[in-house]
C-alpha atoms as a PDB file:
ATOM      1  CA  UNK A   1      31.304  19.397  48.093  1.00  0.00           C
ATOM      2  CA  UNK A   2      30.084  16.106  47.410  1.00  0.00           C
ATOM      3  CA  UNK A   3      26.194  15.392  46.939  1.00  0.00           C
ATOM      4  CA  UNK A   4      24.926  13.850  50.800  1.00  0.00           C
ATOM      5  CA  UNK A   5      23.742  10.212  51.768  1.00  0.00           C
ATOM      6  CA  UNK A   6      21.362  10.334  54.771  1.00  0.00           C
ATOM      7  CA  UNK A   7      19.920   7.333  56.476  1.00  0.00           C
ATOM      8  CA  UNK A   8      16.628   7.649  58.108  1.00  0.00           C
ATOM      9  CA  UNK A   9      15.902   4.874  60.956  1.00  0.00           C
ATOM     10  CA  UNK A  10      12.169   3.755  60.207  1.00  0.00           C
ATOM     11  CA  UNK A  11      10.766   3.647  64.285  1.00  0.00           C
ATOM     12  CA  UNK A  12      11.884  -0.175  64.805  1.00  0.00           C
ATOM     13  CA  UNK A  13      14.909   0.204  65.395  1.00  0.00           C
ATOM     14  CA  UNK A  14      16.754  -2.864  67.100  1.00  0.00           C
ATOM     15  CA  UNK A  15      20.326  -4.667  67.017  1.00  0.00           C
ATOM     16  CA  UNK A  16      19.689  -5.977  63.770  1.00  0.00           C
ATOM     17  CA  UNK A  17      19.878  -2.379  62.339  1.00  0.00           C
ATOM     18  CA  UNK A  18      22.720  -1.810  64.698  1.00  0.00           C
ATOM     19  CA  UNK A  19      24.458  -5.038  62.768  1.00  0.00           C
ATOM     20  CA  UNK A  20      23.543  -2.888  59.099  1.00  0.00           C
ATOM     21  CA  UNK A  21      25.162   0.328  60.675  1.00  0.00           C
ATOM     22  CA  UNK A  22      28.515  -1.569  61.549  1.00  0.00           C
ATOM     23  CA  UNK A  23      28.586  -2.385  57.979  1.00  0.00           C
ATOM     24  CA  UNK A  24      27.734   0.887  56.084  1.00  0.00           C
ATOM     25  CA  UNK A  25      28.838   3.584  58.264  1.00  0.00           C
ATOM     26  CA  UNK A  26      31.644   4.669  56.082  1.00  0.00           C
ATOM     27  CA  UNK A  27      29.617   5.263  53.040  1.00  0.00           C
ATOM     28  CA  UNK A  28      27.064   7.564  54.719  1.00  0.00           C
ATOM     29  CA  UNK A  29      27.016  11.578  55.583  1.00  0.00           C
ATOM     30  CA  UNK A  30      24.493  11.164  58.635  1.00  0.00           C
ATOM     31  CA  UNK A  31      22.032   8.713  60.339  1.00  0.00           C
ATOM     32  CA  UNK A  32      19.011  10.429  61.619  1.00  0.00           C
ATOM     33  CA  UNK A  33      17.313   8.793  64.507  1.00  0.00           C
ATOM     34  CA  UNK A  34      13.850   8.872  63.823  1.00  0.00           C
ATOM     35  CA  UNK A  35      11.727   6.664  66.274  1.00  0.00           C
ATOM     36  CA  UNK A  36       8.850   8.804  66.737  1.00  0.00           C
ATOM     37  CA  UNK A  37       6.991   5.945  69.195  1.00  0.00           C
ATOM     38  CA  UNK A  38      10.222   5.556  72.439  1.00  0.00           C
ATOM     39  CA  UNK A  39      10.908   7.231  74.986  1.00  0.00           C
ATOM     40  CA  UNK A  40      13.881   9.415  75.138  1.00  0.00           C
ATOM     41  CA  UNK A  41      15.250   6.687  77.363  1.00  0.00           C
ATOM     42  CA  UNK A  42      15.682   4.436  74.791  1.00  0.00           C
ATOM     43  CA  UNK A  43      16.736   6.877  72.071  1.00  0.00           C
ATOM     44  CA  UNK A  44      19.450   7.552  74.227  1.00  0.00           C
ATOM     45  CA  UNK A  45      20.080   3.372  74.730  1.00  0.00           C
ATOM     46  CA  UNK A  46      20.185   3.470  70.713  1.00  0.00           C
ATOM     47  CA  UNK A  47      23.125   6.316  70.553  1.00  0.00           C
ATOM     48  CA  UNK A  48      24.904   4.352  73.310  1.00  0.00           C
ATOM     49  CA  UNK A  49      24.409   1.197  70.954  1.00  0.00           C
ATOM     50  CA  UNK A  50      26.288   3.347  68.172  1.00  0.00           C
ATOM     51  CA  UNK A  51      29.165   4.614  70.575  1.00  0.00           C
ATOM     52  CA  UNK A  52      29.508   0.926  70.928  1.00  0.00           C
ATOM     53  CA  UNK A  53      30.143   0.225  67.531  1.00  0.00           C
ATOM     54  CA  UNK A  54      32.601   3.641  67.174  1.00  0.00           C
ATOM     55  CA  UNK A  55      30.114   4.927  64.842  1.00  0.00           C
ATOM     56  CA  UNK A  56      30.771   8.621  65.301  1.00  0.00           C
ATOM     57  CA  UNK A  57      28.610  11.241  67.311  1.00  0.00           C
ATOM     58  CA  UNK A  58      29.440  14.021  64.497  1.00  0.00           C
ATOM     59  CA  UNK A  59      27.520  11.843  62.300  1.00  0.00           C
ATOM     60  CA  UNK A  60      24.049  11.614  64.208  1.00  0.00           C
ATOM     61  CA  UNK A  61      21.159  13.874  64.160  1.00  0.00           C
ATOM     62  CA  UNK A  62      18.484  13.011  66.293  1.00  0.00           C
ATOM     63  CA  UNK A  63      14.900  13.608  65.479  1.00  0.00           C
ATOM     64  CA  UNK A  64      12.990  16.163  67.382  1.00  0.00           C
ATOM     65  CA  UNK A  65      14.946  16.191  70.781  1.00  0.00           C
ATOM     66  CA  UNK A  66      17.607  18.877  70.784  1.00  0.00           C
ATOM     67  CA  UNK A  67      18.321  18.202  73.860  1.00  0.00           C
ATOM     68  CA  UNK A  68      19.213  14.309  73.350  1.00  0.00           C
ATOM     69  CA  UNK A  69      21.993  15.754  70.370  1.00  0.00           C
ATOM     70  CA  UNK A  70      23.291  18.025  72.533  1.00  0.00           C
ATOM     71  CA  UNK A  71      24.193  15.377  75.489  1.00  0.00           C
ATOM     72  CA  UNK A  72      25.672  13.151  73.112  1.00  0.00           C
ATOM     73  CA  UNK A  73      27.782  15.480  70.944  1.00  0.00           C
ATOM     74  CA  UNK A  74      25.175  14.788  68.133  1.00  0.00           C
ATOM     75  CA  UNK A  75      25.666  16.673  64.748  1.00  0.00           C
ATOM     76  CA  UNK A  76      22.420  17.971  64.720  1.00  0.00           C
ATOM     77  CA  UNK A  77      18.328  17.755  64.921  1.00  0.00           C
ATOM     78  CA  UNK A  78      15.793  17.303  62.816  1.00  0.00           C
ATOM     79  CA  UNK A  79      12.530  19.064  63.089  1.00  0.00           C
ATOM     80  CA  UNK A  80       9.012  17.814  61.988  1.00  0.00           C
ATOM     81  CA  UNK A  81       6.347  20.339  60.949  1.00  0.00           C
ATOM     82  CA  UNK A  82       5.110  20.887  63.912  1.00  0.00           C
ATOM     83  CA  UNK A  83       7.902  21.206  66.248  1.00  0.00           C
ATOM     84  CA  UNK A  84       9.354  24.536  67.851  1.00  0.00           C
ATOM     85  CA  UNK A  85      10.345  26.899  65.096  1.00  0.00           C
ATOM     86  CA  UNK A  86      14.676  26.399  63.820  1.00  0.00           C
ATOM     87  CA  UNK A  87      15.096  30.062  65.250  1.00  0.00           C
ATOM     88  CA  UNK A  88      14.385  28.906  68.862  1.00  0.00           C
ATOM     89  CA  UNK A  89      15.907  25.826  68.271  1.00  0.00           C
ATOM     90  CA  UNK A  90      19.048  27.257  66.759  1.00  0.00           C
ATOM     91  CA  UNK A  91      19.127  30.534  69.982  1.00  0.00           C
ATOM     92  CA  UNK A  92      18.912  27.497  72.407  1.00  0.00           C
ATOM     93  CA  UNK A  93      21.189  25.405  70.699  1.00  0.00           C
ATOM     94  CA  UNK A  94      23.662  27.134  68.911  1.00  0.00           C
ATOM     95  CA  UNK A  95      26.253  24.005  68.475  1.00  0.00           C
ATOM     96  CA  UNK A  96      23.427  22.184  67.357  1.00  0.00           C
ATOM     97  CA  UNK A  97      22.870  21.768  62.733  1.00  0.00           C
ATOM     98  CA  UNK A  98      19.144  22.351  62.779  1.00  0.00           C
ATOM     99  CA  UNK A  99      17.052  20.688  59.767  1.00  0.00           C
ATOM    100  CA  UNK A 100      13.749  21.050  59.273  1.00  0.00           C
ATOM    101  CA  UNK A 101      11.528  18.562  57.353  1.00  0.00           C
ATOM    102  CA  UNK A 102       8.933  20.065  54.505  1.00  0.00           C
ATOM    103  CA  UNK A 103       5.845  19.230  52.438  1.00  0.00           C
ATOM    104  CA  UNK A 104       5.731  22.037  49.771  1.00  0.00           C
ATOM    105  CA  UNK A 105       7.325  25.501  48.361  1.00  0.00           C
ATOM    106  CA  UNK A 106       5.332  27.613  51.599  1.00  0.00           C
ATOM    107  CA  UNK A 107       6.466  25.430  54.016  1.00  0.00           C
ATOM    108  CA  UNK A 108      10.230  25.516  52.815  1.00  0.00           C
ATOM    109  CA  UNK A 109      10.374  29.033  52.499  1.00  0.00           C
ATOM    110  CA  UNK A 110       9.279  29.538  55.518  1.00  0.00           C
ATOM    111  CA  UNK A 111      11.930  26.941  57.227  1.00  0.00           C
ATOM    112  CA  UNK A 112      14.651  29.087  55.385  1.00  0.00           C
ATOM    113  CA  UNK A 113      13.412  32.063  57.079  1.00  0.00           C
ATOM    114  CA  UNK A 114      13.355  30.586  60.216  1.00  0.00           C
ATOM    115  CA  UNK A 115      17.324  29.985  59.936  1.00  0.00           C
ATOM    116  CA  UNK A 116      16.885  25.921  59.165  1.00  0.00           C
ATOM    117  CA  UNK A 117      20.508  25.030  58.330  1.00  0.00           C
ATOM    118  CA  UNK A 118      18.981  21.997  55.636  1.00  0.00           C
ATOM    119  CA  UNK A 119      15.635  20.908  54.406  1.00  0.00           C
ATOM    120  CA  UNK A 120      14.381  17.595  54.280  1.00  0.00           C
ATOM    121  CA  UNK A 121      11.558  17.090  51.435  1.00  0.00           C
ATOM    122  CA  UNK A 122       9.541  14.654  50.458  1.00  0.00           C
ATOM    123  CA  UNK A 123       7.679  12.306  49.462  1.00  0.00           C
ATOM    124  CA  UNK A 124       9.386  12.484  45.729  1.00  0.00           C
ATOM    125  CA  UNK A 125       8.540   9.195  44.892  1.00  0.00           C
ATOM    126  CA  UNK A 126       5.421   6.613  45.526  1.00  0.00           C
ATOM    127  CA  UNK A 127       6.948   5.171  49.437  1.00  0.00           C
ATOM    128  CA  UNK A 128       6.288   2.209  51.112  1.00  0.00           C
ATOM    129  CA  UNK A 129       5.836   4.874  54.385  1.00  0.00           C
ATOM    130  CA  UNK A 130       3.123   6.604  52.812  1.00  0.00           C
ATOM    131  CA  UNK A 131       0.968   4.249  50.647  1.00  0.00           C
ATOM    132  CA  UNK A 132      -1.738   6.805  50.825  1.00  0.00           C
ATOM    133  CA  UNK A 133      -0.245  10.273  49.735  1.00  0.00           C
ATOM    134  CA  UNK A 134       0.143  11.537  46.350  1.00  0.00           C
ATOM    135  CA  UNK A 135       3.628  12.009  46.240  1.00  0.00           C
ATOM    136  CA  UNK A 136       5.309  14.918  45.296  1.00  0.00           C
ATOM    137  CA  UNK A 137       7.301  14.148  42.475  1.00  0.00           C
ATOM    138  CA  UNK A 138      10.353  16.057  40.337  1.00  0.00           C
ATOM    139  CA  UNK A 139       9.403  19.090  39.108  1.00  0.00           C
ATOM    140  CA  UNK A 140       7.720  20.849  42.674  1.00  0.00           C
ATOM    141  CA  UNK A 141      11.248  19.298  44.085  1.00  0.00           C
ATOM    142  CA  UNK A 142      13.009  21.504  41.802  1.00  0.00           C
ATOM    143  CA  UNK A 143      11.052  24.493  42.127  1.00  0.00           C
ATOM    144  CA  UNK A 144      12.029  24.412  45.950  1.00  0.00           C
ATOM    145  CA  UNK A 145      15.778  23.649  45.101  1.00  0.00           C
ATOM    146  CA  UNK A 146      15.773  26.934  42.517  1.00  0.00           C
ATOM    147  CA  UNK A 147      14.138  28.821  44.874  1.00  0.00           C
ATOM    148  CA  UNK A 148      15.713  28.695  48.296  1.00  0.00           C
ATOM    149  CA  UNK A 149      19.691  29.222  49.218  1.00  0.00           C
ATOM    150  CA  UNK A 150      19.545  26.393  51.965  1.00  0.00           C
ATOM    151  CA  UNK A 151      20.477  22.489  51.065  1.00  0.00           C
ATOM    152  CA  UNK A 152      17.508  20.276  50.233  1.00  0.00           C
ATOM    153  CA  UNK A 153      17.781  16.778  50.600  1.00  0.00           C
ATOM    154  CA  UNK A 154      15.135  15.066  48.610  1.00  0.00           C
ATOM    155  CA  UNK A 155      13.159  11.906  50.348  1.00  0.00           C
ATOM    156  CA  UNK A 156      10.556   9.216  49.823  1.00  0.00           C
ATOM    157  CA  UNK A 157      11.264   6.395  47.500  1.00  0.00           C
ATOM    158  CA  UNK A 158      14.785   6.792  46.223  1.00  0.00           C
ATOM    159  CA  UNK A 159      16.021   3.910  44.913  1.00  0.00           C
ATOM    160  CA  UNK A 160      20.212   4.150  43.666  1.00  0.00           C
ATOM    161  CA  UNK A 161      18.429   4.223  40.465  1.00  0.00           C
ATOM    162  CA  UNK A 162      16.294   7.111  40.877  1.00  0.00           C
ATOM    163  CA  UNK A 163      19.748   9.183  42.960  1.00  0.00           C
ATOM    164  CA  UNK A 164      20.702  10.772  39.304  1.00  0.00           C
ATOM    165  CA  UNK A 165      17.447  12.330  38.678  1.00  0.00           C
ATOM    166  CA  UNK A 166      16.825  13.556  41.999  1.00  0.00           C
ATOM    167  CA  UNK A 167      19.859  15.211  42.276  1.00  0.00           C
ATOM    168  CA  UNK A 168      19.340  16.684  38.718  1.00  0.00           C
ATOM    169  CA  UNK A 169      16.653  18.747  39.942  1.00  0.00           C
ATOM    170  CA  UNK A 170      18.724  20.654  42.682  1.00  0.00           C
ATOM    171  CA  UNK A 171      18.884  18.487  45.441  1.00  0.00           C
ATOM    172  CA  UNK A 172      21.813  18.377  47.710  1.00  0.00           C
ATOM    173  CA  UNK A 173      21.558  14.159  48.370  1.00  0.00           C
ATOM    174  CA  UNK A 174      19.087  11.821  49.338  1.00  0.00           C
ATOM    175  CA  UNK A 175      17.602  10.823  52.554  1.00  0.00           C
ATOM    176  CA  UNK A 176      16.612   7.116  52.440  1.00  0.00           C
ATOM    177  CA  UNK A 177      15.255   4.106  54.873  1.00  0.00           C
ATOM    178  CA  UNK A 178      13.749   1.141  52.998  1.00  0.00           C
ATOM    179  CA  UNK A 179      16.389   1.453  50.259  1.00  0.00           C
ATOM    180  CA  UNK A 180      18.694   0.616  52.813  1.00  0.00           C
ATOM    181  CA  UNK A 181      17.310  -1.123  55.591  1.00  0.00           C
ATOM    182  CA  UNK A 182      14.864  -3.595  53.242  1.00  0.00           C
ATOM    183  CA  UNK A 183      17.530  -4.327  50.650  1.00  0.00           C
ATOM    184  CA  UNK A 184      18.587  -7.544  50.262  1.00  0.00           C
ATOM    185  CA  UNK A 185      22.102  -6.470  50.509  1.00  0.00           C
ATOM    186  CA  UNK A 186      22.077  -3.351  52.060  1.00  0.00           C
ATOM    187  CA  UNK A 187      26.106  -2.472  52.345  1.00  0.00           C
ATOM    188  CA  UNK A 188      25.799  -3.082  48.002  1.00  0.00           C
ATOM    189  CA  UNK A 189      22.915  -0.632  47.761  1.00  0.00           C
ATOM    190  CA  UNK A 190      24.642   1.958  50.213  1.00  0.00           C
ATOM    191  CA  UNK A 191      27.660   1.689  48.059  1.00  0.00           C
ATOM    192  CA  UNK A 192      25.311   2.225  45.299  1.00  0.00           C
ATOM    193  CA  UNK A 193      23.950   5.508  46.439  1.00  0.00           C
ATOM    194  CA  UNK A 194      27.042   6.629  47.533  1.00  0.00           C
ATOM    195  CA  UNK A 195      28.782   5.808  43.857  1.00  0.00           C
ATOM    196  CA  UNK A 196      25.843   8.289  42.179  1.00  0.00           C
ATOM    197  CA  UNK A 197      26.078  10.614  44.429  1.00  0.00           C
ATOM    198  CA  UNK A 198      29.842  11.630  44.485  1.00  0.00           C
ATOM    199  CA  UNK A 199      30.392  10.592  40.972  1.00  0.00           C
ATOM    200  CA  UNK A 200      27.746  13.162  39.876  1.00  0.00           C
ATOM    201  CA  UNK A 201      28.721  16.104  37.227  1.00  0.00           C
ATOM    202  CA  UNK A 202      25.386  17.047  36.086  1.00  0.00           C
ATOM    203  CA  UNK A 203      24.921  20.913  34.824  1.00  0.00           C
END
């Protein structure tokens, strides 16, 4: 199976991402929507806005609300930290992928023993997101992906550039936003990703 692409939305989204999607959607695995500040009222405007474009359901995981997925034939959800625990999730929503996102070895282990289907992790790199947290770096990322069973998709400053390396350590893809959304050319920098990632035959 090829390595993943994910694309994170970064909390503003508005038709001018909508414009970016219509572009890219056919080199990217999943688009999570991640707009931690609206209402599920307008999360649910934002799918409709991507049924618009035929950008398909089996492609979107939606941040946090199960329940949003689930009404719109969403792929899966992601979980933060401190949401409900992937076992409740997953007994509740059995249709439903269930990700979790992580911040070091404990807290993945424990996700994987919850039943998470796929771990997000991060920061790898120095992000734009999180100016003021060490990030995590290369060699902790690998120590998670040689330890647990489940996926790991690295995150947090992944440029194209940076795809090979990441990957190198054990990581299942990349989960990205301002490489895509602040590019200058975003469908050339999706393309980008999407070259490293399924051309990849490291060890």
């Amino acid at each position: 199976m090829g390595k993943q692409l994910h694309l994170i939305t970064d909390g503003n989204f508005s038709n001018q991402h909508l414009q970016i999607i219509k572009r890219i959607h056919d080199n990217i695995d999943y688009l999570h929507i991640r707009e931690k500040m609206k209402p599920a009222k307008d999360i649910l405007k934002i799918i409709e806005g991507l049924e618009n474009i035929k950008f398909p359901p089996a492609k979107i995981i939606v941040n946090d609300r199960a329940d949003l997925a689930v009404m719109k034939y969403g792929a899966g959800v992601q979980l933060a930290y401190h949401s409900p625990p992937a076992s409740l999730v997953k007994r509740s929503f059995p249709d439903l992928q269930v990700g979790k996102s992580v911040h070091s070895l404990h807290e993945a282990e424990q996700a994987q023993q919850e039943g998470a289907d796929y771990l997000l992790y991060g920061h790898i790199y120095s992000s734009m997101s999180k100016l003021n947290q060490q990030p995590r770096g290369l060699v902790e990322l690998q120590e998670i992906t040689s330890t647990l069973s489940v996926p790991v998709y690295a995150v947090g400053g992944i440029t194209p550039e940076r795809t090979n390396e990441v990957i190198a350590a054990g990581a299942a893809g990349v989960a990205v936003m301002s490489g895509i959304w602040q590019a200058d050319d975003p469908l050339q920098n999706v393309k980008a990703y999407h070259h490293t990632l399924n051309t990849w035959e490291g060890g």
